[in-house]
N, C-alpha and C. Protein backbone atom coordinates (compact mmCIF):
# COMPACT_ATOMS: atom_id res chain seq x y z
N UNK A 1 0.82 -1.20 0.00
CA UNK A 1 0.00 0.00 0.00
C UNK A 1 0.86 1.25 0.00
N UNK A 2 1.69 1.34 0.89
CA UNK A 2 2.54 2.57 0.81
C UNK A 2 3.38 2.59 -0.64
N UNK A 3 3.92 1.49 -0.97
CA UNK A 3 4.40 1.69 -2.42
C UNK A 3 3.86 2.15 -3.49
N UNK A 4 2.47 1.79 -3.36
CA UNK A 4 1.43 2.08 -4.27
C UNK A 4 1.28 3.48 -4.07
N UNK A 5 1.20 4.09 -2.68
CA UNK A 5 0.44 5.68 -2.63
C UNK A 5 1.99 6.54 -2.74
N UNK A 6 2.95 6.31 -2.70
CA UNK A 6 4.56 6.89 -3.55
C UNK A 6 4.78 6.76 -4.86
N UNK A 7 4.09 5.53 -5.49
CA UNK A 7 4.15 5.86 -6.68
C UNK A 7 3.34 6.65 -7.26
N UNK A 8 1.87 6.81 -6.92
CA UNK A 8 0.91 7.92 -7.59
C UNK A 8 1.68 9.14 -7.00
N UNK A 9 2.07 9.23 -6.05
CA UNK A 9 3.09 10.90 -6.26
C UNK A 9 3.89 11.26 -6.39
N UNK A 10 4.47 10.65 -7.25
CA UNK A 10 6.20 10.22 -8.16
C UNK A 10 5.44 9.81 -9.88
N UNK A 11 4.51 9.63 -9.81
CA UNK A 11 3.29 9.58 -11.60
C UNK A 11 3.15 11.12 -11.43
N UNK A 12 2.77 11.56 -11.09
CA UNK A 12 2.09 13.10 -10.99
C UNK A 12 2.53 14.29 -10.45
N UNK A 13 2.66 15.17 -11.43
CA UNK A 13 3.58 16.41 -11.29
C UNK A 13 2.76 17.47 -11.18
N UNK A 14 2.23 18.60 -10.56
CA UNK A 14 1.13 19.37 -10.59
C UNK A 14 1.75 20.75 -10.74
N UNK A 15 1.48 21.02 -12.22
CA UNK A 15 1.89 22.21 -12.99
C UNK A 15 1.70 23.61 -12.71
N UNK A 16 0.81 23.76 -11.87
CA UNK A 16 0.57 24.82 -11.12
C UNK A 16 -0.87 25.74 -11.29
N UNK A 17 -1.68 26.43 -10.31
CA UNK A 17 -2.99 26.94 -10.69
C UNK A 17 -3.42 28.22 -11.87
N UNK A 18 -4.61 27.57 -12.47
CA UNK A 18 -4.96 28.60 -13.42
C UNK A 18 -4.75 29.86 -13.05
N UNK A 19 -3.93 30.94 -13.42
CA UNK A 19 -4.43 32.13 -13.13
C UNK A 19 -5.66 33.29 -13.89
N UNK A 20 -5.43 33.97 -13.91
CA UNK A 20 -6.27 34.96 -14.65
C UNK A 20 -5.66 35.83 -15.81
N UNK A 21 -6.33 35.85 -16.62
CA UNK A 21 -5.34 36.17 -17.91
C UNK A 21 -5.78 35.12 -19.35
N UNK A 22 -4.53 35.15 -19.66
CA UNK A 22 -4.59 34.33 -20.83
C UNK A 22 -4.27 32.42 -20.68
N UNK A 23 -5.23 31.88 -21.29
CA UNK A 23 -5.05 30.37 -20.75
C UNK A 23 -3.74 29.88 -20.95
N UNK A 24 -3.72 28.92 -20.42
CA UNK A 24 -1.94 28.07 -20.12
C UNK A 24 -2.16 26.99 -21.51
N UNK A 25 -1.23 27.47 -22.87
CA UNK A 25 -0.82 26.48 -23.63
C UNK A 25 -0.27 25.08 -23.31
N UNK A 26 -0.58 23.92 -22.95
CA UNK A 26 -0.39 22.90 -23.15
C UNK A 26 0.30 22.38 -24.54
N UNK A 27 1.23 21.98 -24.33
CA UNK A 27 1.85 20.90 -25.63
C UNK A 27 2.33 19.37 -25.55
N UNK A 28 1.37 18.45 -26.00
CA UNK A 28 1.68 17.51 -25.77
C UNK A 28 1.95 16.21 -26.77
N UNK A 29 3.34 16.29 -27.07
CA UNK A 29 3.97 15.83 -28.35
C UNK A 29 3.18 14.35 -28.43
N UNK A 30 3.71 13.82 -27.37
CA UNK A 30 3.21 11.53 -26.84
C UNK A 30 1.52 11.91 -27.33
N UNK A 31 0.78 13.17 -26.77
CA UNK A 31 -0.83 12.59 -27.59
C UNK A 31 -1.29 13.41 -28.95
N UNK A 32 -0.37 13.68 -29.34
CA UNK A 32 0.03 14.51 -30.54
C UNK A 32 -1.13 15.81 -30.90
N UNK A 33 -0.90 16.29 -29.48
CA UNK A 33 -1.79 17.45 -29.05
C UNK A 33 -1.62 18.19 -28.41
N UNK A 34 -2.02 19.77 -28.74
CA UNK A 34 -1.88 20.68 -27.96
C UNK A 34 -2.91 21.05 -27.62
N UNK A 35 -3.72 22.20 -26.75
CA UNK A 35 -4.55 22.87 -25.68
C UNK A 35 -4.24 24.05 -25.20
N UNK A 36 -5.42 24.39 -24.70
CA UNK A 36 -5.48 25.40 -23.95
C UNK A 36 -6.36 24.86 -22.77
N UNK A 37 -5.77 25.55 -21.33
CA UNK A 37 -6.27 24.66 -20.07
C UNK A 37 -7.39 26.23 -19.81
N UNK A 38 -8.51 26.01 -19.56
CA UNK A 38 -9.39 27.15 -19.32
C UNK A 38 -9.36 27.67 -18.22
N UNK A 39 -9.88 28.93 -17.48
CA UNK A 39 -9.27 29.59 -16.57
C UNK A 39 -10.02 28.96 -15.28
N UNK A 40 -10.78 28.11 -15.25
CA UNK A 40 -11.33 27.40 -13.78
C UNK A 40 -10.87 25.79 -13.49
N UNK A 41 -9.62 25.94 -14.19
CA UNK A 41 -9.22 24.59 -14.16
C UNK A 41 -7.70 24.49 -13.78
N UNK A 42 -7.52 23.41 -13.46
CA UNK A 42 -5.25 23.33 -13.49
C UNK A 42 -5.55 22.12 -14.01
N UNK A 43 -4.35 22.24 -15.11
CA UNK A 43 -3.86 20.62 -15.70
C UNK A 43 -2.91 20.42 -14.47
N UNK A 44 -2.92 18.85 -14.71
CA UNK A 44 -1.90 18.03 -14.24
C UNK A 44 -1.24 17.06 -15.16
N UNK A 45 -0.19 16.91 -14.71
CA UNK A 45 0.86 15.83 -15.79
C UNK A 45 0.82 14.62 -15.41
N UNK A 46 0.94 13.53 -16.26
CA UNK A 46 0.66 12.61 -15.24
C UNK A 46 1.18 11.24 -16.77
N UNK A 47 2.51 11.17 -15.78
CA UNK A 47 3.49 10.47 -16.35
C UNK A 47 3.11 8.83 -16.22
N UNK A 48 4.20 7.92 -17.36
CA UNK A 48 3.90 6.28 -16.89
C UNK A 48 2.68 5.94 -16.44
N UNK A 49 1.21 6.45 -16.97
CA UNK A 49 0.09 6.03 -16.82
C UNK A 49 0.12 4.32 -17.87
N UNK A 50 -0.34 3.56 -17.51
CA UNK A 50 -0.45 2.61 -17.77
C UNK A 50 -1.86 2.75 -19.06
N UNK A 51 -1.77 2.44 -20.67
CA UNK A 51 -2.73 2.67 -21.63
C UNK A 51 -2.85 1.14 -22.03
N UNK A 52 -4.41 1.44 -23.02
CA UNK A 52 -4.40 0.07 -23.47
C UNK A 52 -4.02 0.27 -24.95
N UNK A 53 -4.74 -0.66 -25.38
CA UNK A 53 -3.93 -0.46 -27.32
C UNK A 53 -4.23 0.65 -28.07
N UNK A 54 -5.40 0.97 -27.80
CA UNK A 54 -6.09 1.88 -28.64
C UNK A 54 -6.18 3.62 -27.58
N UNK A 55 -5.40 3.31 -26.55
CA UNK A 55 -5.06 4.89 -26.10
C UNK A 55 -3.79 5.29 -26.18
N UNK A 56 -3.91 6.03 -26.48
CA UNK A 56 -2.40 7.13 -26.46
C UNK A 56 -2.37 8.17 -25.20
N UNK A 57 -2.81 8.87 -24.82
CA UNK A 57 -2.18 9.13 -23.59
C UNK A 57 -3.67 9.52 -22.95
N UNK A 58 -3.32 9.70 -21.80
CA UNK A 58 -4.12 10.88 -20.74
C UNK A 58 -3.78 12.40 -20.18
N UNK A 59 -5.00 13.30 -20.66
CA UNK A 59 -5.20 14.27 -19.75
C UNK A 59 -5.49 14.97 -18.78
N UNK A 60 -5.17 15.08 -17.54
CA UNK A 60 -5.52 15.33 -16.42
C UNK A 60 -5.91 17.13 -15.77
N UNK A 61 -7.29 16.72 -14.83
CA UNK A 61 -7.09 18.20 -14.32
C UNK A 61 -7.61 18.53 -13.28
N UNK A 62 -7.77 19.10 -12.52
CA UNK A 62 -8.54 19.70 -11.80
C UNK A 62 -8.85 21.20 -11.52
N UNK A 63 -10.36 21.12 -10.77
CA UNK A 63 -11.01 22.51 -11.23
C UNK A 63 -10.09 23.76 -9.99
N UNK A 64 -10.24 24.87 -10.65
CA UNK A 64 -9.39 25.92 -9.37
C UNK A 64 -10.34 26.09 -8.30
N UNK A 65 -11.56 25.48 -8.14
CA UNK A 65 -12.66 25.60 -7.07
C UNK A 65 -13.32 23.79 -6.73
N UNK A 66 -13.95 24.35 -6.20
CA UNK A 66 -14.85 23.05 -5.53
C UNK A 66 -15.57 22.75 -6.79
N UNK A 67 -15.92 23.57 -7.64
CA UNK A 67 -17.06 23.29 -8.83
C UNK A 67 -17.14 21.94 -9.19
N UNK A 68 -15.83 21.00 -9.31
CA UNK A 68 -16.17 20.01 -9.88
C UNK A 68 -16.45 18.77 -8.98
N UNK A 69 -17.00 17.38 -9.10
CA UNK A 69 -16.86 16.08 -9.08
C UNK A 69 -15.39 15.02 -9.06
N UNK A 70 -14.73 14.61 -7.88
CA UNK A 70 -13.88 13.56 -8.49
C UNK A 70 -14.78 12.09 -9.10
N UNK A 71 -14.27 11.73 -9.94
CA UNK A 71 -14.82 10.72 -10.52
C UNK A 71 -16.35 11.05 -11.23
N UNK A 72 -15.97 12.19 -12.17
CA UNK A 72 -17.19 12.50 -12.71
C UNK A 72 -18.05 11.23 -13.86
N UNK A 73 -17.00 10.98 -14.70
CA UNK A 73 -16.92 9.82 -15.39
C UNK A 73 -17.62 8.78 -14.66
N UNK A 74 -17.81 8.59 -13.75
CA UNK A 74 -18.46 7.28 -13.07
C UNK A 74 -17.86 5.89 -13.11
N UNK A 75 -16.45 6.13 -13.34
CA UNK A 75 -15.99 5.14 -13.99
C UNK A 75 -15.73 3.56 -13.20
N UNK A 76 -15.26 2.10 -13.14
CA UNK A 76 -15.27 1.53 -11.96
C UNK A 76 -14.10 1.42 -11.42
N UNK A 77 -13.68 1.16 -10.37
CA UNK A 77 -12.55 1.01 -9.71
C UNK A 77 -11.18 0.43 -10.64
N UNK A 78 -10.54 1.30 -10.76
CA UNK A 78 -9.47 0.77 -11.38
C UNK A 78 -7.75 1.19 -10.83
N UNK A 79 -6.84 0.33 -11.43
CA UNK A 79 -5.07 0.11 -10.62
C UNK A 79 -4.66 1.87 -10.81
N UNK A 80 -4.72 2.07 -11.52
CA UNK A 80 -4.37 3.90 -11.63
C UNK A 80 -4.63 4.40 -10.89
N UNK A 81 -4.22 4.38 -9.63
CA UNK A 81 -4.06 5.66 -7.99
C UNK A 81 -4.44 7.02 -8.67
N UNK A 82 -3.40 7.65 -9.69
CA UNK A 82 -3.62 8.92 -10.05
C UNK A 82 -5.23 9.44 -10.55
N UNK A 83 -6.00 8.74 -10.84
CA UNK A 83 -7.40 9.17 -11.00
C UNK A 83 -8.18 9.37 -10.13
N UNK A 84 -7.68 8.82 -9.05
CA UNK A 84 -8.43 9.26 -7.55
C UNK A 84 -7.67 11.03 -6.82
N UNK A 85 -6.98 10.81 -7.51
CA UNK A 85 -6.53 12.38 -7.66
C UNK A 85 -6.58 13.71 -7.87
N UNK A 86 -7.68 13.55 -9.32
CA UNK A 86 -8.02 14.37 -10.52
C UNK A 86 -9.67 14.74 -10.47
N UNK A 87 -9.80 15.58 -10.39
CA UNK A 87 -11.30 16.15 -10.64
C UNK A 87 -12.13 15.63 -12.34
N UNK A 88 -11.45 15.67 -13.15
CA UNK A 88 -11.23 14.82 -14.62
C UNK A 88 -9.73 14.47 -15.17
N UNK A 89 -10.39 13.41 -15.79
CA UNK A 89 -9.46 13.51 -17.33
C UNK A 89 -10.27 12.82 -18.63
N UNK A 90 -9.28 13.02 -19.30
CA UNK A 90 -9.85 13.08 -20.91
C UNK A 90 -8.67 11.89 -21.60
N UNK A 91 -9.28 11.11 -22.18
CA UNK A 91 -8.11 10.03 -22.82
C UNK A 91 -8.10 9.86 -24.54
N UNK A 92 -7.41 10.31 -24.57
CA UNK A 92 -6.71 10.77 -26.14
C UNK A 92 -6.54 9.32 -26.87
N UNK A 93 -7.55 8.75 -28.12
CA UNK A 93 -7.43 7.40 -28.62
C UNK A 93 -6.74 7.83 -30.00
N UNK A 94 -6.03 6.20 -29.88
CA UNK A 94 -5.70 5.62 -31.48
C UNK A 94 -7.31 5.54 -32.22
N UNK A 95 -7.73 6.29 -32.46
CA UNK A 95 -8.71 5.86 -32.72
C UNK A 95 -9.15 6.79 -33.82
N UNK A 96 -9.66 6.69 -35.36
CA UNK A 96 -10.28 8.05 -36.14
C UNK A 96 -11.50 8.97 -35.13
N UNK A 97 -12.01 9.50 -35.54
CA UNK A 97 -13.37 10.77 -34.58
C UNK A 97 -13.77 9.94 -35.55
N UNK A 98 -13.95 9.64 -36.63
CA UNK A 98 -15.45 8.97 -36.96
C UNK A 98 -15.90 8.11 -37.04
N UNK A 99 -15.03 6.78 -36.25
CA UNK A 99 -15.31 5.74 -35.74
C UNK A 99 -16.06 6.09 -34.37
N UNK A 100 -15.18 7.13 -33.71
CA UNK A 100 -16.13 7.12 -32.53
C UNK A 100 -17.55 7.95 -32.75
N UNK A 101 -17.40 8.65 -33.67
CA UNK A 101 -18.89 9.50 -34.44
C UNK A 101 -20.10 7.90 -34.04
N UNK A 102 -19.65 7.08 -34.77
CA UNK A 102 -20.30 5.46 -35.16
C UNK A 102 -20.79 5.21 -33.89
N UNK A 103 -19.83 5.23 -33.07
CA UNK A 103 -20.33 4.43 -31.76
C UNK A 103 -20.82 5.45 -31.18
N UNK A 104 -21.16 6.32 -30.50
CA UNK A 104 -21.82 6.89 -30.07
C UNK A 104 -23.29 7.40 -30.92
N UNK A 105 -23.68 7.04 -32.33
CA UNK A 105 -24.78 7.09 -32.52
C UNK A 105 -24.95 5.31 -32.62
N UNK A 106 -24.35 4.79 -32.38
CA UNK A 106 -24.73 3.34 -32.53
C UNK A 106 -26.14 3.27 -31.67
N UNK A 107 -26.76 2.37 -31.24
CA UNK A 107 -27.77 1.67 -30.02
C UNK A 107 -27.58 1.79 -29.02
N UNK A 108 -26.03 1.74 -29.14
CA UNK A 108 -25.62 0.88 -27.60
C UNK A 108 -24.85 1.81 -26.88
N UNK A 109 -24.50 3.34 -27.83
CA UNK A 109 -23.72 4.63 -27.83
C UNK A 109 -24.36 5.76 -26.97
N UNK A 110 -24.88 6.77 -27.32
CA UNK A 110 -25.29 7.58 -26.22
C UNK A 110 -26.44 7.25 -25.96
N UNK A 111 -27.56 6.91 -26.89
CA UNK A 111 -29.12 6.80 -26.72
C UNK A 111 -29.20 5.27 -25.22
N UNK A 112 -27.82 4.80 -24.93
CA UNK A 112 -27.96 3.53 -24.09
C UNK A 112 -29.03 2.61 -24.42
N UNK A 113 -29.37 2.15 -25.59
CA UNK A 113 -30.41 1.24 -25.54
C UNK A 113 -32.07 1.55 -25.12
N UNK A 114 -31.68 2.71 -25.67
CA UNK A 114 -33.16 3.70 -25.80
C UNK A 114 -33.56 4.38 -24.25
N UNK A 115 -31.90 4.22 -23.21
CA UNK A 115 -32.33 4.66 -21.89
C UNK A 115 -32.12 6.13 -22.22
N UNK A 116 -31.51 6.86 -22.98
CA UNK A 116 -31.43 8.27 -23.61
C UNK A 116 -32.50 8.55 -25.21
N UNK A 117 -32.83 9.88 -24.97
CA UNK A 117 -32.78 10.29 -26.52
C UNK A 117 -32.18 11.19 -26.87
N UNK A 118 -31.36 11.42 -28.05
CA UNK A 118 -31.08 12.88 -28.66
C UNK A 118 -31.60 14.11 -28.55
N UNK A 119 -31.56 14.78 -28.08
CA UNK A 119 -31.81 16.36 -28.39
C UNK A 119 -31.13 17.20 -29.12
N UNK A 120 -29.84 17.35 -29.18
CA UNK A 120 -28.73 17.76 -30.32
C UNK A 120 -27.97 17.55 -30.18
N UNK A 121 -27.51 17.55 -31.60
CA UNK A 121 -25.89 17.41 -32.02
C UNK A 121 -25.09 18.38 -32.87
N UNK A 122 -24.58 19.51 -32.31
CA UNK A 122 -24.02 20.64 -32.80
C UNK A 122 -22.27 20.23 -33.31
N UNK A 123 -22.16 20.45 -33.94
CA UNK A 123 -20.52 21.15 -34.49
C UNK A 123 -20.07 21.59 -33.86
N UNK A 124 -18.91 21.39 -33.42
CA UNK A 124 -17.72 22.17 -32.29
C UNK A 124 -16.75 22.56 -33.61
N UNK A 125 -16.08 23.24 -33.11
CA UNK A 125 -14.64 23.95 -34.06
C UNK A 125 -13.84 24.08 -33.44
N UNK A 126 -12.94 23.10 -33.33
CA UNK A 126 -11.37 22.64 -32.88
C UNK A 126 -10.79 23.42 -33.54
N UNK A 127 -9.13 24.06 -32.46
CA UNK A 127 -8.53 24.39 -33.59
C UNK A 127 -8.04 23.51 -34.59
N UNK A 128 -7.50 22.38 -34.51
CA UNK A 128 -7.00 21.20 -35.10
C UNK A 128 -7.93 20.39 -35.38
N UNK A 129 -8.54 20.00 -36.43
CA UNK A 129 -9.68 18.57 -36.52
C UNK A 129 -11.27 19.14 -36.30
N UNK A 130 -11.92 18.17 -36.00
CA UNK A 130 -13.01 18.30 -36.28
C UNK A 130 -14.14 17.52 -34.65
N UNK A 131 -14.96 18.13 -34.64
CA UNK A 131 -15.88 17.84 -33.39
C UNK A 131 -17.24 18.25 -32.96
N UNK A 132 -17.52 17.61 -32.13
CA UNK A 132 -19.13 17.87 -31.95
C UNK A 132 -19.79 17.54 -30.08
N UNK A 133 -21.01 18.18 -29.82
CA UNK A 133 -21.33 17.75 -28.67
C UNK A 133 -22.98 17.30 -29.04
N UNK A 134 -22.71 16.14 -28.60
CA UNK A 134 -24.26 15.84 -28.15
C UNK A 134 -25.18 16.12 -26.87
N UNK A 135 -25.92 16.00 -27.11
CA UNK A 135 -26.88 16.35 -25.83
C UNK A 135 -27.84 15.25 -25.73
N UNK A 136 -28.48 14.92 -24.67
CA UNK A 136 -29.13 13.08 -24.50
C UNK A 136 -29.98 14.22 -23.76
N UNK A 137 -31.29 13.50 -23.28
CA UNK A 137 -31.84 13.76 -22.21
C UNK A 137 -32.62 12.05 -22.10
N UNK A 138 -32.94 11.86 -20.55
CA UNK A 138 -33.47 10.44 -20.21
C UNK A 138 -34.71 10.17 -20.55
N UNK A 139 -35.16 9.06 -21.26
CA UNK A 139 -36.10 8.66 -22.04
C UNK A 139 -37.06 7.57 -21.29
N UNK A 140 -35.81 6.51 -20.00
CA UNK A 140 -36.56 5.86 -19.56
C UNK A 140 -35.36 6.08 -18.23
N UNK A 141 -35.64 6.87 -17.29
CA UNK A 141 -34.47 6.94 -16.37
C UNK A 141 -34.42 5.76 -15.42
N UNK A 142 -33.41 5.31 -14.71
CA UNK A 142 -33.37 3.93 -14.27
C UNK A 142 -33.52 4.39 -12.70
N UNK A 143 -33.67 3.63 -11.88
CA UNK A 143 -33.70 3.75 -10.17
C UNK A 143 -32.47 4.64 -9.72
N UNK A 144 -31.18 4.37 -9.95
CA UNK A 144 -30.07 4.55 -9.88
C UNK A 144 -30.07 6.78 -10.52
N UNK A 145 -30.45 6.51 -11.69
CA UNK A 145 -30.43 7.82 -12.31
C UNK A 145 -31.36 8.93 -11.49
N UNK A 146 -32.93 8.23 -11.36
CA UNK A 146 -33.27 9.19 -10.32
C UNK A 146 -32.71 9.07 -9.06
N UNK A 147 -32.45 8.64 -8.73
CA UNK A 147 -31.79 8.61 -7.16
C UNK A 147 -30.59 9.91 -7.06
N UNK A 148 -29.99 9.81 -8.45
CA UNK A 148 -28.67 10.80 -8.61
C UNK A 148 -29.25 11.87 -9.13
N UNK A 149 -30.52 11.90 -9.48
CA UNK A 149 -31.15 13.40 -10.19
C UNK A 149 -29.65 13.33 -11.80
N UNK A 150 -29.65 12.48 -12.34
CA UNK A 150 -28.92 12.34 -13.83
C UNK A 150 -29.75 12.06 -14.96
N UNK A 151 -30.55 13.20 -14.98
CA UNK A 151 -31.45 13.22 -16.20
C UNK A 151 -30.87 13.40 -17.76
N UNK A 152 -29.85 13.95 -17.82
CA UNK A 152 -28.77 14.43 -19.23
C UNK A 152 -27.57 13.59 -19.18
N UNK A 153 -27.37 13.75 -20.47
CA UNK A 153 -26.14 13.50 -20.97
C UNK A 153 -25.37 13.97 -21.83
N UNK A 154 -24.20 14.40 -21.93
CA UNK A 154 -23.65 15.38 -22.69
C UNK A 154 -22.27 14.47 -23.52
N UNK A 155 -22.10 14.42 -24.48
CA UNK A 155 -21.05 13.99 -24.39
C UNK A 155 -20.48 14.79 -25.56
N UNK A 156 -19.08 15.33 -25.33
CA UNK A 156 -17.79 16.02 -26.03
C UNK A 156 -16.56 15.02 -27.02
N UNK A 157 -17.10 15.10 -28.63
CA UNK A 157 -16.14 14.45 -28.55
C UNK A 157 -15.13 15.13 -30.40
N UNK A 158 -14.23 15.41 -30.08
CA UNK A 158 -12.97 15.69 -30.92
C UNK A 158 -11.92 15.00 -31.29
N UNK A 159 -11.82 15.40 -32.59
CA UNK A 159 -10.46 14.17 -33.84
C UNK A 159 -10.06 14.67 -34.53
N UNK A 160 -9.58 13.85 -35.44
CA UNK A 160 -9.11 14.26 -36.51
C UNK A 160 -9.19 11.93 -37.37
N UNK A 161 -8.38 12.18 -38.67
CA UNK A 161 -8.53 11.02 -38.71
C UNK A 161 -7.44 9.81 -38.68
N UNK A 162 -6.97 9.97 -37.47
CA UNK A 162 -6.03 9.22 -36.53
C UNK A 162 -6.36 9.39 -35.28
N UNK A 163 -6.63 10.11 -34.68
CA UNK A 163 -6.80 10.28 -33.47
C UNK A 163 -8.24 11.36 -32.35
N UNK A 164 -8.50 10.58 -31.76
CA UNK A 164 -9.74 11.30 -30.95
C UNK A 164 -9.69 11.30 -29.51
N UNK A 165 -10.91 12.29 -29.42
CA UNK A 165 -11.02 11.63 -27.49
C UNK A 165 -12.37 12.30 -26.90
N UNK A 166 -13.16 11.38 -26.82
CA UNK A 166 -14.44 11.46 -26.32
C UNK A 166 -14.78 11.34 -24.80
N UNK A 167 -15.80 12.47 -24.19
CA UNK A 167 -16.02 12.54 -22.75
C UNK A 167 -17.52 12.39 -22.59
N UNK A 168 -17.91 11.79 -21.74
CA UNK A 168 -19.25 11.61 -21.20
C UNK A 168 -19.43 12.22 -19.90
N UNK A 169 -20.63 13.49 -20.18
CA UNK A 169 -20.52 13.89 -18.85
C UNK A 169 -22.12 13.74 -18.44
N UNK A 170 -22.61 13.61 -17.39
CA UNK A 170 -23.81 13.35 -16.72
C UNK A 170 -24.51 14.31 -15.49
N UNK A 171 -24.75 15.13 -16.18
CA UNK A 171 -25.08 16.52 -15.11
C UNK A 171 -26.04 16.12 -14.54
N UNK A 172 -25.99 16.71 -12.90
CA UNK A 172 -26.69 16.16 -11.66
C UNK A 172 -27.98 17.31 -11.57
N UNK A 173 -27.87 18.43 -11.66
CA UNK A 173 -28.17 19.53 -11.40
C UNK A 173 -27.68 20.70 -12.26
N UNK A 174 -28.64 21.71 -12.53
CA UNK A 174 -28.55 23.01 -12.94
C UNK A 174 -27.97 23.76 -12.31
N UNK A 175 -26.50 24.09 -11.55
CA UNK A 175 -26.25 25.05 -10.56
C UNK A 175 -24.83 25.74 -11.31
N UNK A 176 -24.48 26.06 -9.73
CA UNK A 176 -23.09 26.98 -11.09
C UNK A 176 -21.82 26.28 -10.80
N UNK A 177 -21.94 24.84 -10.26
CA UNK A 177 -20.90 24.27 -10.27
C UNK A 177 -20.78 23.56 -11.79
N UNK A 178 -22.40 22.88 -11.86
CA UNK A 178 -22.38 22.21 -13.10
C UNK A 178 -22.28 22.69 -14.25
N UNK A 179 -22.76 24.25 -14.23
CA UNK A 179 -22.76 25.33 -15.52
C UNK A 179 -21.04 25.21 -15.55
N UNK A 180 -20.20 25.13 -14.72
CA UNK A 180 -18.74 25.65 -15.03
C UNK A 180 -18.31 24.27 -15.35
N UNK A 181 -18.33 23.35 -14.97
CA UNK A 181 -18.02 21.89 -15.57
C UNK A 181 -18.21 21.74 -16.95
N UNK A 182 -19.68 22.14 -17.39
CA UNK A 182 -19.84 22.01 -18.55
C UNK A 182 -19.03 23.36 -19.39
N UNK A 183 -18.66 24.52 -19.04
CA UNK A 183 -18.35 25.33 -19.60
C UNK A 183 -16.61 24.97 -20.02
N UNK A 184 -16.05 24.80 -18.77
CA UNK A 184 -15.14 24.25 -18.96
C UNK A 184 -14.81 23.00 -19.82
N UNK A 185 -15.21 21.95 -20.25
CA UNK A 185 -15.16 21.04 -20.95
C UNK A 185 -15.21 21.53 -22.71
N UNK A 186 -16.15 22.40 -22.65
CA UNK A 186 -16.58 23.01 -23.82
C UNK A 186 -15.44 23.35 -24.91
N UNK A 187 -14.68 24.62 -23.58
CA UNK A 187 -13.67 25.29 -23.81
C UNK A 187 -12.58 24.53 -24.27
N UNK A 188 -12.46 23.62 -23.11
CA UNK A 188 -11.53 22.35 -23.69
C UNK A 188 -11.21 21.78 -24.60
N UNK A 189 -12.35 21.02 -25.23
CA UNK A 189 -12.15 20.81 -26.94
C UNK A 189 -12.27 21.40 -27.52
N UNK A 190 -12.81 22.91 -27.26
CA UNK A 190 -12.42 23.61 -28.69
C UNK A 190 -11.49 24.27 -29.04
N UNK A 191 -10.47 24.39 -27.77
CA UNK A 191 -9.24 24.42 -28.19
C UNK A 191 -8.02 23.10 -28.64
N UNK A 192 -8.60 21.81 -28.87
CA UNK A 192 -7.66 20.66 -29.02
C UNK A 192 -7.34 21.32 -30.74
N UNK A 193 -5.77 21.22 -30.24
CA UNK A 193 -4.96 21.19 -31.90
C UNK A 193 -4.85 19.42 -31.94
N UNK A 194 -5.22 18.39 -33.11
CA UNK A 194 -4.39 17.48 -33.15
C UNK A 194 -3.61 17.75 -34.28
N UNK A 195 -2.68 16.54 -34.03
CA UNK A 195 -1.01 17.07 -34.83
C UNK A 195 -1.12 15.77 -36.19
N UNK A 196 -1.00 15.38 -37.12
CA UNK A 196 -1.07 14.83 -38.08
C UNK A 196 -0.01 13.93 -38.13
N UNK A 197 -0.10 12.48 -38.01
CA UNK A 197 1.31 11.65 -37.39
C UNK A 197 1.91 11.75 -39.15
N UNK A 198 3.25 11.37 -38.25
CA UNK A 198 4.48 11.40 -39.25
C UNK A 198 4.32 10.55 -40.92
């Protein structure tokens, strides 16, 4: 256990807080992407993360306030210490954007098997590539969903055609933590440059 909680803080380098001004350029050669980190947020670095085949790296961050959720993603317990860390991250795939375009209008993609429906799907404008956000709202909400008041679904997702990275976010509430979560995310991909491999 102690080895384990030295290595998540020997993985993770914390770059320092958003200030006010102009956003903090990010360059990140390994996910062949650059950024801009928005002003209610701090990136974090976050080295020797362990990927599977089809990821290329991770982005890490957290918000400069309480605004956000750890473990917004909902994701399940997994060996990566450093995510118990992070208010989000975002994972940058081997993957084209319009494969993941596919799966997320698939069945089984945002609509969950008809537990969502569409409401829109707008165009984002990356600087680099190409992107879009959907919007879900709950069609047949489950025990679990009302219990969490998770009526929406949003999901952010930006590419090019090598590489993408799609976020699912699940707003609890209308307040101004969740307005800045979502604002922030927004901001996020629409500043992703991707870089065109060699």
């Amino acid at each position: 256990m102690k080895y384990s909680v030295l290595l998540a803080a020997t993985v993770m380098l914390f770059l320092g807080n958003a200030v006010s001004g102009e956003p903090q350029q990010i360059t990140r050669p390994d996910c062949r992407l650059s950024f801009s980190v928005p002003a209610e947020s701090s990136y974090i670095e976050v080295a020797g993360a362990q990927v599977s085949n089809d990821e290329l790296c991770y982005i890490a961050f957290n918000y400069a306030s309480s605004a956000g959720n750890k473990h917004s993603q909902n994701l399940p317990p997994i060996p990566d210490e450093w995510r118990t860390q992070v208010d989000f991250w975002v994972t940058i795939k081997k993957v084209p954007l319009d494969k993941q375009i596919e799966a997320i209008e698939s069945a089984s993609g945002g609509s969950q098997g008809g537990i969502f429906t569409l409401d829109s799907k707008v165009r984002a404008n990356p600087v680099r590539g190409d992107g879009y956000v959907f919007t879900y709202s709950s069609a047949k909400p489950t025990a679990s969903m009302l219990q969490l008041r998770q009526s929406r679904e949003v999901i952010f997702a930006a590419g090019d055609r090598w590489h993408s990275a799609v976020y699912y976010l699940y707003p609890m509430r209308a307040d101004n933590a969740q307005r800045t979560e979502w604002s922030v995310l927004r901001r996020l991909f629409s500043s992703f440059a991707f870089d065109t491999p060699d």
